[in-house]
C-alpha atoms as a PDB file:
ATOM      1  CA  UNK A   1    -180.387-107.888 232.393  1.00  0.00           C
ATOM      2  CA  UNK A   2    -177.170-106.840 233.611  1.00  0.00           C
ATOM      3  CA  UNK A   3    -174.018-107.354 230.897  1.00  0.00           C
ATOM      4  CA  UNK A   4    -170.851-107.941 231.779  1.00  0.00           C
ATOM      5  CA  UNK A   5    -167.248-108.060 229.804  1.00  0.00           C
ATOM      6  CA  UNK A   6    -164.939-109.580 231.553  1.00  0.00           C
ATOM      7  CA  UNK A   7    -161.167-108.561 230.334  1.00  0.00           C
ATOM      8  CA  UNK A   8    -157.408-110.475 230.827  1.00  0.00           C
ATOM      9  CA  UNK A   9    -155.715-107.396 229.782  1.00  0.00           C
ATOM     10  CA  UNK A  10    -155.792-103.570 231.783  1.00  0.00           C
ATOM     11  CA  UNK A  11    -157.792-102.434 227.778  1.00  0.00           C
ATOM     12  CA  UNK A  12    -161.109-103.373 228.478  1.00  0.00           C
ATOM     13  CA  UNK A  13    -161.377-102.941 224.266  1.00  0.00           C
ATOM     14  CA  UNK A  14    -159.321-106.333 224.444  1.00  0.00           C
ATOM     15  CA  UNK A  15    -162.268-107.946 224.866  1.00  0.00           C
ATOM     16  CA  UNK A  16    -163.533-108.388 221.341  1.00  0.00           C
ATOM     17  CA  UNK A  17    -167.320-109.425 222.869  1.00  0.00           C
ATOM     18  CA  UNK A  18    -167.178-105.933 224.492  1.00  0.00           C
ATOM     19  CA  UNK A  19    -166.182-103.968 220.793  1.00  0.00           C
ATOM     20  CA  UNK A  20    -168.627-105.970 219.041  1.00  0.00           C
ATOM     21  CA  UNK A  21    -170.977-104.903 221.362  1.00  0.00           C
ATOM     22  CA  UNK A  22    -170.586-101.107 221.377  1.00  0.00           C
ATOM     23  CA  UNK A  23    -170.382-101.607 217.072  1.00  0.00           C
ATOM     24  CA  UNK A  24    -173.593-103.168 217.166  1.00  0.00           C
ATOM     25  CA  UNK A  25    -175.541-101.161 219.420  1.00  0.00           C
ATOM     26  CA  UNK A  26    -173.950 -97.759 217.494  1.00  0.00           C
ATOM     27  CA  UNK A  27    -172.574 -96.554 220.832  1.00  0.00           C
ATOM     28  CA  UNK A  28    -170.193 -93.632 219.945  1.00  0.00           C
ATOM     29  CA  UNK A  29    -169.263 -92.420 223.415  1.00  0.00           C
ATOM     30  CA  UNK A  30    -168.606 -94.126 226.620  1.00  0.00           C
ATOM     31  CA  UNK A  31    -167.663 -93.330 230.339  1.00  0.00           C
ATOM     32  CA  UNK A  32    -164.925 -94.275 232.121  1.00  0.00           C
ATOM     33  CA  UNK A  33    -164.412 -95.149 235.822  1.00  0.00           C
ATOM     34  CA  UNK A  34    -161.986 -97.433 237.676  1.00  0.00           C
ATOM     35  CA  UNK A  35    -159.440 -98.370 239.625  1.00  0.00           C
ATOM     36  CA  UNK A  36    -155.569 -97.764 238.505  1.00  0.00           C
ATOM     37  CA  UNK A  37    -155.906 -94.798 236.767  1.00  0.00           C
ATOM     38  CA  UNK A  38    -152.272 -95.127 235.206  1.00  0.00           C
ATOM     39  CA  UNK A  39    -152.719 -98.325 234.294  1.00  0.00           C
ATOM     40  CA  UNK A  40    -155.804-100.046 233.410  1.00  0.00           C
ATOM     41  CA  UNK A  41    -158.132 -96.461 232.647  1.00  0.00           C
ATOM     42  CA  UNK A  42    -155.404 -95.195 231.218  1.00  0.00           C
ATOM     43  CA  UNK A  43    -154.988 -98.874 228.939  1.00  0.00           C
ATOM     44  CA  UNK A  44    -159.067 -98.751 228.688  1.00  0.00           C
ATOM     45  CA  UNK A  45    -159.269 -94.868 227.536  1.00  0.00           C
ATOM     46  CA  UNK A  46    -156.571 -95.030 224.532  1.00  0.00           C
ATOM     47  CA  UNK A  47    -158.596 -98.683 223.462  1.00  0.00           C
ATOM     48  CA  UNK A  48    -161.365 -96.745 223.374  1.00  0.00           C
ATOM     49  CA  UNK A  49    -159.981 -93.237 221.299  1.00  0.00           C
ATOM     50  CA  UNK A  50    -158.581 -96.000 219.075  1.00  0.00           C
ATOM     51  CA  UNK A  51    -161.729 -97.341 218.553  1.00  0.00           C
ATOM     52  CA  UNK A  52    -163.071 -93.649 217.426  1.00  0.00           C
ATOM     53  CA  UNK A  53    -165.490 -93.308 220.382  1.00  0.00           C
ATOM     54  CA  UNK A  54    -165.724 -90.272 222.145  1.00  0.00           C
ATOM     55  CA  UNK A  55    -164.067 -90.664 225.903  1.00  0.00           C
ATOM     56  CA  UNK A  56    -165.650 -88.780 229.291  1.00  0.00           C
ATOM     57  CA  UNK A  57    -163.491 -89.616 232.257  1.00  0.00           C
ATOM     58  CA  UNK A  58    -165.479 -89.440 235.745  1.00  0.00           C
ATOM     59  CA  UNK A  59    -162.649 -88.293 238.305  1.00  0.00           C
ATOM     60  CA  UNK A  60    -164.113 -88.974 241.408  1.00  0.00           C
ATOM     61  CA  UNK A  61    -164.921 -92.312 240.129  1.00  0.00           C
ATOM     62  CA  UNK A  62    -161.021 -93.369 239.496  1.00  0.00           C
ATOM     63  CA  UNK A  63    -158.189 -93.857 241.608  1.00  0.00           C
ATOM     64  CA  UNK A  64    -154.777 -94.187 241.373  1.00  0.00           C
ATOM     65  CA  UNK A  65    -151.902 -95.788 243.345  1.00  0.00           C
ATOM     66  CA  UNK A  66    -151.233 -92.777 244.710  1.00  0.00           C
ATOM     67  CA  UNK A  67    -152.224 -88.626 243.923  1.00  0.00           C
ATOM     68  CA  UNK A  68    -149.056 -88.259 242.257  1.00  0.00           C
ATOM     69  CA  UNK A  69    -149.313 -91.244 239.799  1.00  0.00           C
ATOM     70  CA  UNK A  70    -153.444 -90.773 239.739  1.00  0.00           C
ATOM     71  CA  UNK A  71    -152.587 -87.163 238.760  1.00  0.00           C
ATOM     72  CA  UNK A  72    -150.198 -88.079 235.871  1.00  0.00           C
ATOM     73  CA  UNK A  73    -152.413 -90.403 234.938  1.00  0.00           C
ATOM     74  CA  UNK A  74    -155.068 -87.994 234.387  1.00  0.00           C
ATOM     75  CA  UNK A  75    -153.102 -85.366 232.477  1.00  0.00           C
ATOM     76  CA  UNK A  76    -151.902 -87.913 229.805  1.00  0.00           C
ATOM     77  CA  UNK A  77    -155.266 -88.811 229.208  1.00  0.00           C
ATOM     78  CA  UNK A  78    -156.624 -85.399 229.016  1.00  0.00           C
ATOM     79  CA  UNK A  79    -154.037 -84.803 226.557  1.00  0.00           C
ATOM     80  CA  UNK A  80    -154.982 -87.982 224.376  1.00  0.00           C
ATOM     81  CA  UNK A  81    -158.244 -86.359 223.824  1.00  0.00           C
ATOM     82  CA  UNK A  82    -160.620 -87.432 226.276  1.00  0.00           C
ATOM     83  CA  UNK A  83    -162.581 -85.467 228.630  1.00  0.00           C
ATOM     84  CA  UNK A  84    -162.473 -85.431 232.045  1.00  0.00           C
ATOM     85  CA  UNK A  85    -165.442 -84.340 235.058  1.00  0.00           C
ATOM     86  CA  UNK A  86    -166.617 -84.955 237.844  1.00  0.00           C
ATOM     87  CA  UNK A  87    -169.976 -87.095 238.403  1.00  0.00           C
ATOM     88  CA  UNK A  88    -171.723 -84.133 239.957  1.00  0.00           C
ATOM     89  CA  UNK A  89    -171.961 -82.980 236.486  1.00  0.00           C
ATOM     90  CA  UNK A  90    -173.740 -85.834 235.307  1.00  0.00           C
ATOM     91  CA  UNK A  91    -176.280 -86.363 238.154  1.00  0.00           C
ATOM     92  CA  UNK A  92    -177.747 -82.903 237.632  1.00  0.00           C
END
């Protein structure tokens, strides 16, 4: 079936169901899409670097409040070491 974490917080790593999860199931990298890039994907990225998991960003699949802010958003978390592309790359 389908899981679901639900989260009360923009970190979806907040969600201690959702890091017990990944731990158990030895998941070392994860994807990233969403809405808000500067604030919840941005909150969700650095829970996940914290957690030592490797971090792809899907551009195309985020937005932001606006291009400036999305844009920002992006660059800080480029800089925090994840990696950011575009879904065409993953659907090949």
């Amino acid at each position: 079936g389908n899981l679901y974490f639900s989260r009360k917080q923009g970190n979806a790593f907040s969600n201690s169901s959702l890091v017990r999860y990944i731990a158990d199931n030895h998941i070392k990298d994860v994807y990233v899409v969403g809405l808000f890039a500067e604030g919840c994907v941005l909150a969700t990225v650095k829970g996940a670097l914290q957690n030592d998991l490797t971090v792809t960003l899907i551009e195309d699949g985020i937005a932001g409040a606006n291009d400036k802010k999305k844009n920002n958003a992006l660059r800080k978390i480029e800089r925090l070491g994840a990696t950011i592309v575009s879904s065409s790359l993953l659907l090949k």
